[in-house]
PDB file of N, CA and C in Angstrom:
ATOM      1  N   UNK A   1     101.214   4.101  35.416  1.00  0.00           N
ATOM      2  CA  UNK A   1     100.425   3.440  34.393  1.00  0.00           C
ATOM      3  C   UNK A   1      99.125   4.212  34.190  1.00  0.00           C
ATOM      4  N   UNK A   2      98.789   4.400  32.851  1.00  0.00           N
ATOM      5  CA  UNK A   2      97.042   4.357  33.033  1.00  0.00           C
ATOM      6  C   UNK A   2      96.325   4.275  33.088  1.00  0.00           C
ATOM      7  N   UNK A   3      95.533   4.205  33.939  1.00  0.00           N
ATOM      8  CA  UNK A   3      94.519   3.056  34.833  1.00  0.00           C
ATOM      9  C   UNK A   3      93.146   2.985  33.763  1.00  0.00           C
ATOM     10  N   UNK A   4      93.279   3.803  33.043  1.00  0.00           N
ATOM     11  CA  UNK A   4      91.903   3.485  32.172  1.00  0.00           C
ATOM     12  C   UNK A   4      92.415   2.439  30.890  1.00  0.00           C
ATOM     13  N   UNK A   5      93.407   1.937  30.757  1.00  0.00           N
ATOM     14  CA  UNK A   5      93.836   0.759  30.066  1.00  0.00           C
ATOM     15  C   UNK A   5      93.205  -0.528  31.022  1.00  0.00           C
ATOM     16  N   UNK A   6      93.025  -0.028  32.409  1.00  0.00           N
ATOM     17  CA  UNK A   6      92.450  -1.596  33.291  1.00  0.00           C
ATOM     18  C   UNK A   6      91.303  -1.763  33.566  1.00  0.00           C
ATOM     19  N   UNK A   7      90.216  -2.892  33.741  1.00  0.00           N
ATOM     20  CA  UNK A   7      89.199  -3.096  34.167  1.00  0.00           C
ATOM     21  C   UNK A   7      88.992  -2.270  35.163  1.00  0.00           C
ATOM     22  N   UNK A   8      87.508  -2.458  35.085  1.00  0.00           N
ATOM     23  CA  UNK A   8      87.267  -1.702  36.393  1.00  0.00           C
ATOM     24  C   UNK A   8      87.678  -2.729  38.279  1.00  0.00           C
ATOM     25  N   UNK A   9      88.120  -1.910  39.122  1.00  0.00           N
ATOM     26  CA  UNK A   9      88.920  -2.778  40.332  1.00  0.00           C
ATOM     27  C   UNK A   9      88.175  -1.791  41.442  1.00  0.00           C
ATOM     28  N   UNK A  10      88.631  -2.785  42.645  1.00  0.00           N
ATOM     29  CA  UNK A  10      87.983  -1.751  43.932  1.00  0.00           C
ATOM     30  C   UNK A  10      88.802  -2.161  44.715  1.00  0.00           C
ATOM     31  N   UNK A  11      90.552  -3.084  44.182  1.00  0.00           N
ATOM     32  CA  UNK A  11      90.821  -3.276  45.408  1.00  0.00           C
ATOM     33  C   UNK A  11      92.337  -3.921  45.166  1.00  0.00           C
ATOM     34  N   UNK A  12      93.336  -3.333  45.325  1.00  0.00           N
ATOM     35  CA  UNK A  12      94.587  -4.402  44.875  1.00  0.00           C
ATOM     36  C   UNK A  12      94.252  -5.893  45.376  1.00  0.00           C
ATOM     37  N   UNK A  13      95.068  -7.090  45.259  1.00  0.00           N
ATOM     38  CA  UNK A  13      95.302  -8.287  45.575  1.00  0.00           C
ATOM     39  C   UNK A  13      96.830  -8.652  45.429  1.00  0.00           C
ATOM     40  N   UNK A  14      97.061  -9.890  45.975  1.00  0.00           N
ATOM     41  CA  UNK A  14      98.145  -9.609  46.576  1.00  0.00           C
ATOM     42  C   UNK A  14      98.943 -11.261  45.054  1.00  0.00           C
ATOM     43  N   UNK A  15     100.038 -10.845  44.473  1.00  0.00           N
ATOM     44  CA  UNK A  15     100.992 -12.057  43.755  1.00  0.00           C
ATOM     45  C   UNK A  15     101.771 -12.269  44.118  1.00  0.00           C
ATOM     46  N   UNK A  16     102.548 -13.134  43.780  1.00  0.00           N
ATOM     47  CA  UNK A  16     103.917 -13.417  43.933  1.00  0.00           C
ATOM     48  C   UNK A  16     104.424 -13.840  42.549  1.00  0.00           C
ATOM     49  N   UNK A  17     105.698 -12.845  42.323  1.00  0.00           N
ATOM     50  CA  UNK A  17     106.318 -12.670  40.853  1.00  0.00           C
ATOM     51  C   UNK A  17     107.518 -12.746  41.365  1.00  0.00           C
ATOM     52  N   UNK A  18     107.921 -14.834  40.838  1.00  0.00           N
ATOM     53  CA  UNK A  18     109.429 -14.987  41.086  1.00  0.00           C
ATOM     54  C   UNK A  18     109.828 -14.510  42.180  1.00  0.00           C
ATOM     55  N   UNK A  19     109.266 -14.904  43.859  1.00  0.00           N
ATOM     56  CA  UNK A  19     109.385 -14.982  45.081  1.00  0.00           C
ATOM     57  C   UNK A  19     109.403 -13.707  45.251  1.00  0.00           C
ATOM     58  N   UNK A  20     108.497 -12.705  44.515  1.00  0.00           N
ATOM     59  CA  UNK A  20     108.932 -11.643  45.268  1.00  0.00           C
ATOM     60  C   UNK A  20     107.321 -10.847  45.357  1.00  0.00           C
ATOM     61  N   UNK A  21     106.851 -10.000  46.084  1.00  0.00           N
ATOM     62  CA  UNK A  21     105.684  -9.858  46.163  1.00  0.00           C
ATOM     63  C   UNK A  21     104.894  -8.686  45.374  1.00  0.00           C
ATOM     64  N   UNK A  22     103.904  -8.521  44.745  1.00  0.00           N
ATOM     65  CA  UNK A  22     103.448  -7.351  44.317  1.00  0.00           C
ATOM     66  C   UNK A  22     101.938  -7.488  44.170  1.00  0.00           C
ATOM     67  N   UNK A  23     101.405  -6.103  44.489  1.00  0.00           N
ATOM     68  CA  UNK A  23      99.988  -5.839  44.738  1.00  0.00           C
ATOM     69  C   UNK A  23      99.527  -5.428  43.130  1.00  0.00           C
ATOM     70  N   UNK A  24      98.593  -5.719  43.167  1.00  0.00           N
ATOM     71  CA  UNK A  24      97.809  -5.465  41.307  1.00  0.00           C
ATOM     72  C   UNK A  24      96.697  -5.811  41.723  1.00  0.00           C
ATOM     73  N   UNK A  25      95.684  -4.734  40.750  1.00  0.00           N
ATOM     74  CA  UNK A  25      94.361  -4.705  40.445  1.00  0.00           C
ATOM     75  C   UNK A  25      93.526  -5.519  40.359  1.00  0.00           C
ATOM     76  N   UNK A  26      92.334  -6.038  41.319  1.00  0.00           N
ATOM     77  CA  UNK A  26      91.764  -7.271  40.822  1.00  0.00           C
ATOM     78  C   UNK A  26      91.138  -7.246  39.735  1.00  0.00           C
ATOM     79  N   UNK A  27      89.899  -8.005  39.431  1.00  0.00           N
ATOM     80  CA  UNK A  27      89.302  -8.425  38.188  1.00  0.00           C
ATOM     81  C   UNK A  27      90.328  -7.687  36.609  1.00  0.00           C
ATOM     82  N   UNK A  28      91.393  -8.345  36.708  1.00  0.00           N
ATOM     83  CA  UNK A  28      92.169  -7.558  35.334  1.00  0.00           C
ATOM     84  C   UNK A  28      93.340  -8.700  34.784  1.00  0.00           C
ATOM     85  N   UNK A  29      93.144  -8.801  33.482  1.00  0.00           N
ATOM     86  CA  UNK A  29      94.074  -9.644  32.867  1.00  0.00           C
ATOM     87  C   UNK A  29      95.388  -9.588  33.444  1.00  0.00           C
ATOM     88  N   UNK A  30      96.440 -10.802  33.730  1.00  0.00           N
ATOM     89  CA  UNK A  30      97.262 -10.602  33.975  1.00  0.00           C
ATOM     90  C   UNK A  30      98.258 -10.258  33.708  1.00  0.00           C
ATOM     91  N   UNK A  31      98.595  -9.736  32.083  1.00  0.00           N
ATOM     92  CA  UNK A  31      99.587  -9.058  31.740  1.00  0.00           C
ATOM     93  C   UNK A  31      99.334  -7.453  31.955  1.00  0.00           C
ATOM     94  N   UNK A  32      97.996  -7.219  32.151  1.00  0.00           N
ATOM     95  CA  UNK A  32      97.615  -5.829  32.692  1.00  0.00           C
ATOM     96  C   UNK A  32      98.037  -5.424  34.413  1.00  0.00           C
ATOM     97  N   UNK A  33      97.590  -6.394  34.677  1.00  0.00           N
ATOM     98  CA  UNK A  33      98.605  -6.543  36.349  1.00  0.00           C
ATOM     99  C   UNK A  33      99.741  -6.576  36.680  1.00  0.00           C
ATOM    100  N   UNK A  34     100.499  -7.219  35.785  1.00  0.00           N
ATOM    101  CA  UNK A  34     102.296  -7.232  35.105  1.00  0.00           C
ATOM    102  C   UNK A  34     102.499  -5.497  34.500  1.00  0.00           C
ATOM    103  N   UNK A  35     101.757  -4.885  34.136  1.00  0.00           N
ATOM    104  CA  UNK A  35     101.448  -3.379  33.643  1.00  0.00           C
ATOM    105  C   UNK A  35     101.579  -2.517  34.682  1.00  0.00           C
ATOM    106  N   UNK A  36     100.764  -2.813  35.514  1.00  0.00           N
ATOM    107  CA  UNK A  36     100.348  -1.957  36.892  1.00  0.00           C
ATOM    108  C   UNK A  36     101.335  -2.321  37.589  1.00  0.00           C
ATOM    109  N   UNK A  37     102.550  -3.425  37.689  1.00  0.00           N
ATOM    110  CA  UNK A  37     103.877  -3.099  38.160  1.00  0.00           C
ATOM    111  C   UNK A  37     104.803  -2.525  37.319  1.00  0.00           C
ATOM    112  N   UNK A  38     104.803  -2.808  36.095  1.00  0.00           N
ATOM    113  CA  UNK A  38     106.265  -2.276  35.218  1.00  0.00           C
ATOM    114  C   UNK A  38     105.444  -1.557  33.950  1.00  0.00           C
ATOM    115  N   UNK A  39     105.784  -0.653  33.946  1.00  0.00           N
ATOM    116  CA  UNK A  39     104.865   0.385  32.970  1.00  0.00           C
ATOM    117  C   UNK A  39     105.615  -0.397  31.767  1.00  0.00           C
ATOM    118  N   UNK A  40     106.846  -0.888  31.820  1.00  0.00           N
ATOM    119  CA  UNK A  40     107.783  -1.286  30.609  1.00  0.00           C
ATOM    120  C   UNK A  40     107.028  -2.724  29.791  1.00  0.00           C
ATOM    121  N   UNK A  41     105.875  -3.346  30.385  1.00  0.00           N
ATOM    122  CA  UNK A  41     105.093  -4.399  29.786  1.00  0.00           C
ATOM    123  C   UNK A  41     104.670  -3.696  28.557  1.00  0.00           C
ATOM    124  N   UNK A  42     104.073  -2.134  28.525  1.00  0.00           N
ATOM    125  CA  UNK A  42     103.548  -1.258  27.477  1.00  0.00           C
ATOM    126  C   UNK A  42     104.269  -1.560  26.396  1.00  0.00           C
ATOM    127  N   UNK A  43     105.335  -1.474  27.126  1.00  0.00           N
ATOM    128  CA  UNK A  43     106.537  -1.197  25.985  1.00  0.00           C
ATOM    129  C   UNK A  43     107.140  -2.544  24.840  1.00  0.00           C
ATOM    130  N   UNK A  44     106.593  -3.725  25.501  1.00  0.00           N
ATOM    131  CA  UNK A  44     106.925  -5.460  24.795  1.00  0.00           C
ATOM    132  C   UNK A  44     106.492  -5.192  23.398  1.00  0.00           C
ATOM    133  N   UNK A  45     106.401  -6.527  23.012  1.00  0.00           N
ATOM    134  CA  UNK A  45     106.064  -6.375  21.661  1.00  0.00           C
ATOM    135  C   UNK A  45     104.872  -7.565  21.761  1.00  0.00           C
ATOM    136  N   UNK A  46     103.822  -7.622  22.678  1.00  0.00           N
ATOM    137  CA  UNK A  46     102.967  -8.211  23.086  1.00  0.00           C
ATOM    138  C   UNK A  46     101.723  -8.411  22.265  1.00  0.00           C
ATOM    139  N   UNK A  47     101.135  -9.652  21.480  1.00  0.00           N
ATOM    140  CA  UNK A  47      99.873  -9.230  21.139  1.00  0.00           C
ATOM    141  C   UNK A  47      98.625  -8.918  21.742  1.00  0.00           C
ATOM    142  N   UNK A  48      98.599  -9.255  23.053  1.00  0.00           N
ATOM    143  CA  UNK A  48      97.258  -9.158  23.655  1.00  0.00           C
ATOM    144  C   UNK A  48      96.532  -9.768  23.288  1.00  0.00           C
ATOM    145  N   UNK A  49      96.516 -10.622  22.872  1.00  0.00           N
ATOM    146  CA  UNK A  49      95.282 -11.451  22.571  1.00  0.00           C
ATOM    147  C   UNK A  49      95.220 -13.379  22.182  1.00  0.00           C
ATOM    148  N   UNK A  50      96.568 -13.227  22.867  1.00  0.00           N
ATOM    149  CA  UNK A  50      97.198 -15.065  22.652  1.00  0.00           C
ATOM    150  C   UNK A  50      97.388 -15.214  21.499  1.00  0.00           C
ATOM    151  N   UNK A  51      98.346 -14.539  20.615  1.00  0.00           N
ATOM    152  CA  UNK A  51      98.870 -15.396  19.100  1.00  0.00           C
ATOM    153  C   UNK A  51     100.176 -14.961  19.469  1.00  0.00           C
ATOM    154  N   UNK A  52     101.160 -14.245  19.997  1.00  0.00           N
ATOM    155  CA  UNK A  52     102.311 -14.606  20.195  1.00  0.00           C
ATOM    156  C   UNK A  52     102.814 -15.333  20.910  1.00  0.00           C
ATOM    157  N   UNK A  53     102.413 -15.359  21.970  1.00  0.00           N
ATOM    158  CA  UNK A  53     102.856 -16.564  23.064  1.00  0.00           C
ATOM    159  C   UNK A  53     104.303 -15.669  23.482  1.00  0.00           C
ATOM    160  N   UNK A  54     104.588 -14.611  23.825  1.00  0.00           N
ATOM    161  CA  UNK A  54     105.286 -13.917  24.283  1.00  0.00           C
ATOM    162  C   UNK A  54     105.160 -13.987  25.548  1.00  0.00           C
ATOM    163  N   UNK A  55     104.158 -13.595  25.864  1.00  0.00           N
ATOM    164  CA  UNK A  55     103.922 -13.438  27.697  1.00  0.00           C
ATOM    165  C   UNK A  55     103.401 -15.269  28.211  1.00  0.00           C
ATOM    166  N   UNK A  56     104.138 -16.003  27.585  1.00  0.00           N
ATOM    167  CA  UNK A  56     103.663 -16.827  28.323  1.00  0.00           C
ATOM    168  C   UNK A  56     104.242 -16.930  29.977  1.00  0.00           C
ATOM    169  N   UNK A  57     103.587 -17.559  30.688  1.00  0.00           N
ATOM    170  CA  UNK A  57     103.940 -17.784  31.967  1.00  0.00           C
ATOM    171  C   UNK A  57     103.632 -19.305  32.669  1.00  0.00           C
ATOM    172  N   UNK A  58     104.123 -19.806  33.684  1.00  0.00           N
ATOM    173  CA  UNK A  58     103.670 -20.494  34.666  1.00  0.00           C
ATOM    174  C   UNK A  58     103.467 -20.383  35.953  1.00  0.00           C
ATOM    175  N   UNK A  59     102.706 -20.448  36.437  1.00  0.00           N
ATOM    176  CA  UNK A  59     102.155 -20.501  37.692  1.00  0.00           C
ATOM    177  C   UNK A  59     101.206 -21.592  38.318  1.00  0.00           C
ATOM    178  N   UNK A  60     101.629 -21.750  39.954  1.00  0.00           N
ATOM    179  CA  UNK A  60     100.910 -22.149  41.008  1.00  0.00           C
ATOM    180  C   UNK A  60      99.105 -21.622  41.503  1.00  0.00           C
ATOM    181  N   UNK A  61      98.404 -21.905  41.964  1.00  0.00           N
ATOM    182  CA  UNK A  61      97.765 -21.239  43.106  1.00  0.00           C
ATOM    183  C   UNK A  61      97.750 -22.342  43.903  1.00  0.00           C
ATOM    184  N   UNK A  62      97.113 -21.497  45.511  1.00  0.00           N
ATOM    185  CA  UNK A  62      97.385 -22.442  46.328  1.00  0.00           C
ATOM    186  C   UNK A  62      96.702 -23.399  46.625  1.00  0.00           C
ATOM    187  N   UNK A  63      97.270 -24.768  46.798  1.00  0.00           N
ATOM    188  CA  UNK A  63      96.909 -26.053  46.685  1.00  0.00           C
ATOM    189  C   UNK A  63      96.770 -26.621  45.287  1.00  0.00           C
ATOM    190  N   UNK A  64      97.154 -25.699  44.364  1.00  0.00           N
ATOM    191  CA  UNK A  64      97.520 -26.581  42.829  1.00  0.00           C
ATOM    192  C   UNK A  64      98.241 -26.524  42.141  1.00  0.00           C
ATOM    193  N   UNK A  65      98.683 -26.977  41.402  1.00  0.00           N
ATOM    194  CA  UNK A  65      99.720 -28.054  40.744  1.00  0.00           C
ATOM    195  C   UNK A  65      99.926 -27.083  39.808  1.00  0.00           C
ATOM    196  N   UNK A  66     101.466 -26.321  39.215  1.00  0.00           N
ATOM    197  CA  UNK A  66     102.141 -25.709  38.338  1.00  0.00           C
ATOM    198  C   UNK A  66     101.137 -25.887  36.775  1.00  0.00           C
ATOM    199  N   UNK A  67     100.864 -24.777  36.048  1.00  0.00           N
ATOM    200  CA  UNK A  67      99.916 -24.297  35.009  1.00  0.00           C
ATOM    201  C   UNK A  67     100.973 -23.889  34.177  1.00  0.00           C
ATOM    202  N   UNK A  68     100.994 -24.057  32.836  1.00  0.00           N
ATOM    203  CA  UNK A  68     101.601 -22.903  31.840  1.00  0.00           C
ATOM    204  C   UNK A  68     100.029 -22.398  31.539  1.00  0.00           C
ATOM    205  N   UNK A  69     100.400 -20.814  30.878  1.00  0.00           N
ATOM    206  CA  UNK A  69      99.129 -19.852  30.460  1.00  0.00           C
ATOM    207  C   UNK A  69     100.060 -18.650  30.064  1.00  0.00           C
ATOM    208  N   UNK A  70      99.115 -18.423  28.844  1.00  0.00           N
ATOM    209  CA  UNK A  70      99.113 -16.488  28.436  1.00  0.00           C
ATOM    210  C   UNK A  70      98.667 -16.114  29.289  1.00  0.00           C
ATOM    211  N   UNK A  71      99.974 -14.967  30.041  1.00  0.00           N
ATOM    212  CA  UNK A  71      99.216 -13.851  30.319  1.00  0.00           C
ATOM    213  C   UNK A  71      97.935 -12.611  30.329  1.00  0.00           C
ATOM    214  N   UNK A  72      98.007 -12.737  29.016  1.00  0.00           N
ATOM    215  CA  UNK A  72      96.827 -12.053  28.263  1.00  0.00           C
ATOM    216  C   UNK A  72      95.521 -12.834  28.307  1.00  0.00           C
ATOM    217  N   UNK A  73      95.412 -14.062  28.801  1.00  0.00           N
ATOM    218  CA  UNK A  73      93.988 -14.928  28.719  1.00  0.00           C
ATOM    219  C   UNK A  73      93.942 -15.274  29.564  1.00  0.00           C
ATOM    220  N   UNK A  74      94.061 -15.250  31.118  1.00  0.00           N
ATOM    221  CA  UNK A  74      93.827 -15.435  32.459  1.00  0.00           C
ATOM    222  C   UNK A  74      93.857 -14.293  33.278  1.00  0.00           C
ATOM    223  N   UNK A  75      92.936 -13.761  34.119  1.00  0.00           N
ATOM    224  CA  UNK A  75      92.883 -12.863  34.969  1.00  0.00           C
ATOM    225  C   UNK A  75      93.829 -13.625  36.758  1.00  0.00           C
ATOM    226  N   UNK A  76      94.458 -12.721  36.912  1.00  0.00           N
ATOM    227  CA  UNK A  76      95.479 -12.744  38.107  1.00  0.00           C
ATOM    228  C   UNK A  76      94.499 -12.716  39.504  1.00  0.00           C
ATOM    229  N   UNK A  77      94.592 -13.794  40.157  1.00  0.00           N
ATOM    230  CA  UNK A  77      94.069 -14.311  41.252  1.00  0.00           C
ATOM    231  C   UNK A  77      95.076 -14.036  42.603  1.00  0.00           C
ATOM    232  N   UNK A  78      94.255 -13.768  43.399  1.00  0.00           N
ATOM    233  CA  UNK A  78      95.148 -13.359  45.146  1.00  0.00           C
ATOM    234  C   UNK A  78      95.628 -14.643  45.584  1.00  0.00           C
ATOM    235  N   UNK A  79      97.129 -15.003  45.207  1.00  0.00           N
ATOM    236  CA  UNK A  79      97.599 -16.024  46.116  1.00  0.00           C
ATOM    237  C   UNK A  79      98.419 -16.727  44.724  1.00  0.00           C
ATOM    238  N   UNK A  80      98.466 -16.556  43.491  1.00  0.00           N
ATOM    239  CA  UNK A  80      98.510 -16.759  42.055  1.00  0.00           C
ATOM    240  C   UNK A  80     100.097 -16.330  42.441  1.00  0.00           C
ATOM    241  N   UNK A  81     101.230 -17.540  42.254  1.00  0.00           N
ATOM    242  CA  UNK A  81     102.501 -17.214  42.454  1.00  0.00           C
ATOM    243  C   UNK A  81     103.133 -18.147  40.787  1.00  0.00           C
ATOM    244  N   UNK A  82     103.715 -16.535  40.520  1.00  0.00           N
ATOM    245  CA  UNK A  82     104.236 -16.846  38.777  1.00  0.00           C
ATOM    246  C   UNK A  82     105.755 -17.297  38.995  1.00  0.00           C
ATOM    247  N   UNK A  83     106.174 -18.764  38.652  1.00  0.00           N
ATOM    248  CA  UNK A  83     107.335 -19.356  38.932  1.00  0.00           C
ATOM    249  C   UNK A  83     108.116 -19.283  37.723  1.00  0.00           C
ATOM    250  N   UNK A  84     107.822 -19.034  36.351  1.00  0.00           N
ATOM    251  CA  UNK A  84     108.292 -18.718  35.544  1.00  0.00           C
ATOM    252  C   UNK A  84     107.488 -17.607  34.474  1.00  0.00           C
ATOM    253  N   UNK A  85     108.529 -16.760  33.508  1.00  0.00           N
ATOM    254  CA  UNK A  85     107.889 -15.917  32.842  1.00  0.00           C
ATOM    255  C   UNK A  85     108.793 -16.408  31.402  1.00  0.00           C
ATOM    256  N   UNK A  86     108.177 -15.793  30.676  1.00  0.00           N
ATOM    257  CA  UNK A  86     108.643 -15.662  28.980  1.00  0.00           C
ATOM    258  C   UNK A  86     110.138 -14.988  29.026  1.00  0.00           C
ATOM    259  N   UNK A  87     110.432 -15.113  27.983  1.00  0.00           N
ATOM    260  CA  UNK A  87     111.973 -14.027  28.577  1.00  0.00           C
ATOM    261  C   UNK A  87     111.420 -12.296  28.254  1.00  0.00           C
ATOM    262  N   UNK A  88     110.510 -11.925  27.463  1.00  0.00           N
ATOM    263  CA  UNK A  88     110.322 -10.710  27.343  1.00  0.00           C
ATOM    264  C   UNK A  88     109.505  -9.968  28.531  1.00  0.00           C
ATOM    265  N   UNK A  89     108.626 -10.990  28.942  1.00  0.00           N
ATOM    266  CA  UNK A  89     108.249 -10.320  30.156  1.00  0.00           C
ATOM    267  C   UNK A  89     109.234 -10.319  31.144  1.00  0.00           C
ATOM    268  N   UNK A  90     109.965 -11.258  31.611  1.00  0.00           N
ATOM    269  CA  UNK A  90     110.638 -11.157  32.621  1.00  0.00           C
ATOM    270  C   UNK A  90     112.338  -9.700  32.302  1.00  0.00           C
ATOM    271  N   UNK A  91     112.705  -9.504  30.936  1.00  0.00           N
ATOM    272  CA  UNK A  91     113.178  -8.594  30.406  1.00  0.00           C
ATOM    273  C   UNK A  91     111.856  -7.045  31.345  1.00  0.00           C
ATOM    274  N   UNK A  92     111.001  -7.124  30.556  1.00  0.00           N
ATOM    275  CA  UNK A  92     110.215  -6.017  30.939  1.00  0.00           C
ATOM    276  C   UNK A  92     109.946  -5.650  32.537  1.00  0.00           C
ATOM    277  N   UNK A  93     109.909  -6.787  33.004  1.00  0.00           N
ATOM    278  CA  UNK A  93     109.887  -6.722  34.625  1.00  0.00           C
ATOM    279  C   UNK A  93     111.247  -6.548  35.246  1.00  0.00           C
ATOM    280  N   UNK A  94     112.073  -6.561  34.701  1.00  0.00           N
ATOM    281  CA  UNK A  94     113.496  -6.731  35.604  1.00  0.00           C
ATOM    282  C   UNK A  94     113.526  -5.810  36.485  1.00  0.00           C
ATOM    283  N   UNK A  95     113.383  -4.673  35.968  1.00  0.00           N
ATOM    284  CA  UNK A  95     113.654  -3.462  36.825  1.00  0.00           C
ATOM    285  C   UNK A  95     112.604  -3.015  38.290  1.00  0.00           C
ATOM    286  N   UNK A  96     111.424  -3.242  37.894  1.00  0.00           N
ATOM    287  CA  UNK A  96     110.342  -3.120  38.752  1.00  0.00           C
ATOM    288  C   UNK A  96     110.437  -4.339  39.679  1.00  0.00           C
ATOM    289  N   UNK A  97     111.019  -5.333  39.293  1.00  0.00           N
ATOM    290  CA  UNK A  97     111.067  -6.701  40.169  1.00  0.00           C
ATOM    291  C   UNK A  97     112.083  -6.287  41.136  1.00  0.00           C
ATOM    292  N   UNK A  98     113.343  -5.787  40.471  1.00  0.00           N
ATOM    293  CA  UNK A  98     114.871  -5.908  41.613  1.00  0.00           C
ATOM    294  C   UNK A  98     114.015  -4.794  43.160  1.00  0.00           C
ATOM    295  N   UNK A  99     113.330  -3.921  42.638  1.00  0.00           N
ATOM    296  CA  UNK A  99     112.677  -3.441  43.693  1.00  0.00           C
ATOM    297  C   UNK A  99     111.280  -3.749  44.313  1.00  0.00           C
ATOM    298  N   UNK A 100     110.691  -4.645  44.089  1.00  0.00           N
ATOM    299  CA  UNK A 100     109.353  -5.127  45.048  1.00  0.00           C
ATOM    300  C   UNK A 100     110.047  -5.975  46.218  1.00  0.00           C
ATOM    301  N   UNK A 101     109.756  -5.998  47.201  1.00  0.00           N
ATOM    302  CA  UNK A 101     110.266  -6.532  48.433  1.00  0.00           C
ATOM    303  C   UNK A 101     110.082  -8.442  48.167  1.00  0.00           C
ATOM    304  N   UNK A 102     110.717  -8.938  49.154  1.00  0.00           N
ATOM    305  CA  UNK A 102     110.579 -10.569  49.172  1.00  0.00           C
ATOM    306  C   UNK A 102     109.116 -11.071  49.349  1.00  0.00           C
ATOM    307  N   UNK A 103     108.801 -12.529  48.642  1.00  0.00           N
ATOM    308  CA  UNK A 103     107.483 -12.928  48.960  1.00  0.00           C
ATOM    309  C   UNK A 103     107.378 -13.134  50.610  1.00  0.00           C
ATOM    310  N   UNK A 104     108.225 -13.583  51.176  1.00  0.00           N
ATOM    311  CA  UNK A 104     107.965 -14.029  52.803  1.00  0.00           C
ATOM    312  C   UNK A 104     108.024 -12.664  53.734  1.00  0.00           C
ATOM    313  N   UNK A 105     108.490 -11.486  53.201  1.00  0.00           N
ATOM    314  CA  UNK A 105     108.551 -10.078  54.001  1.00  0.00           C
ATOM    315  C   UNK A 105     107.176  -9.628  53.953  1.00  0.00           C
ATOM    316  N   UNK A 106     107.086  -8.840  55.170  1.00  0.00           N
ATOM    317  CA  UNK A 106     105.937  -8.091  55.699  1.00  0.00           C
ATOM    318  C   UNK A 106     106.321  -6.984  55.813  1.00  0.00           C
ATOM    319  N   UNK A 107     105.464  -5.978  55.182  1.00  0.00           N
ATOM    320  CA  UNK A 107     106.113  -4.317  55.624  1.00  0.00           C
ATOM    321  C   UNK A 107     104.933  -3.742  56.113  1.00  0.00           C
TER     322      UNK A 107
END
């Protein structure tokens, strides 16, 4: 990916995308973090800016209660586990997902 498409970061953090685990950039929108795993997010037909509702998602954090949200209008938090995706993101992630290791594995 190229990193000058992302905020400025000093430090991965840690998600969970559909039980499975992946490190991404802090302070950075979360379809930009969805980026920094699957270069193929570039490739969606995404507006960036919440009028398609393409990247929508849902997610947890811990100790609260299931959220729907654009991707594109929430920055991705350490512990932020995405239980469902849009079908285009989860299309765009397929490939980068079948290979990130399990959420409960330690390497």
């Amino acid at each position: 990916m190229d990193t000058a498409l992302l905020d400025p970061f000093e430090k991965l953090i840690r998600i969970e995308i559909l039980g499975r685990r992946a490190d991404v950039p802090e302070n950075n929108i979360l379809l930009r973090q969805l980026q920094y795993v699957s270069d193929e997010i570039g490739m969606g037909r995404y507006c960036w800016n919440g009028e398609c509702r393409y990247c929508e998602v849902r997610y947890t954090l811990p100790g609260g209660a299931e959220q729907s949200v654009l991707a594109c209008l929430i920055r991705g938090t350490e512990g932020m586990k995405l239980t469902k995706l849009a079908p285009d993101v989860k299309y765009n992630l397929s490939e980068a997902l079948s290979a990130l290791p399990p959420a409960g594995e330690e390497t």
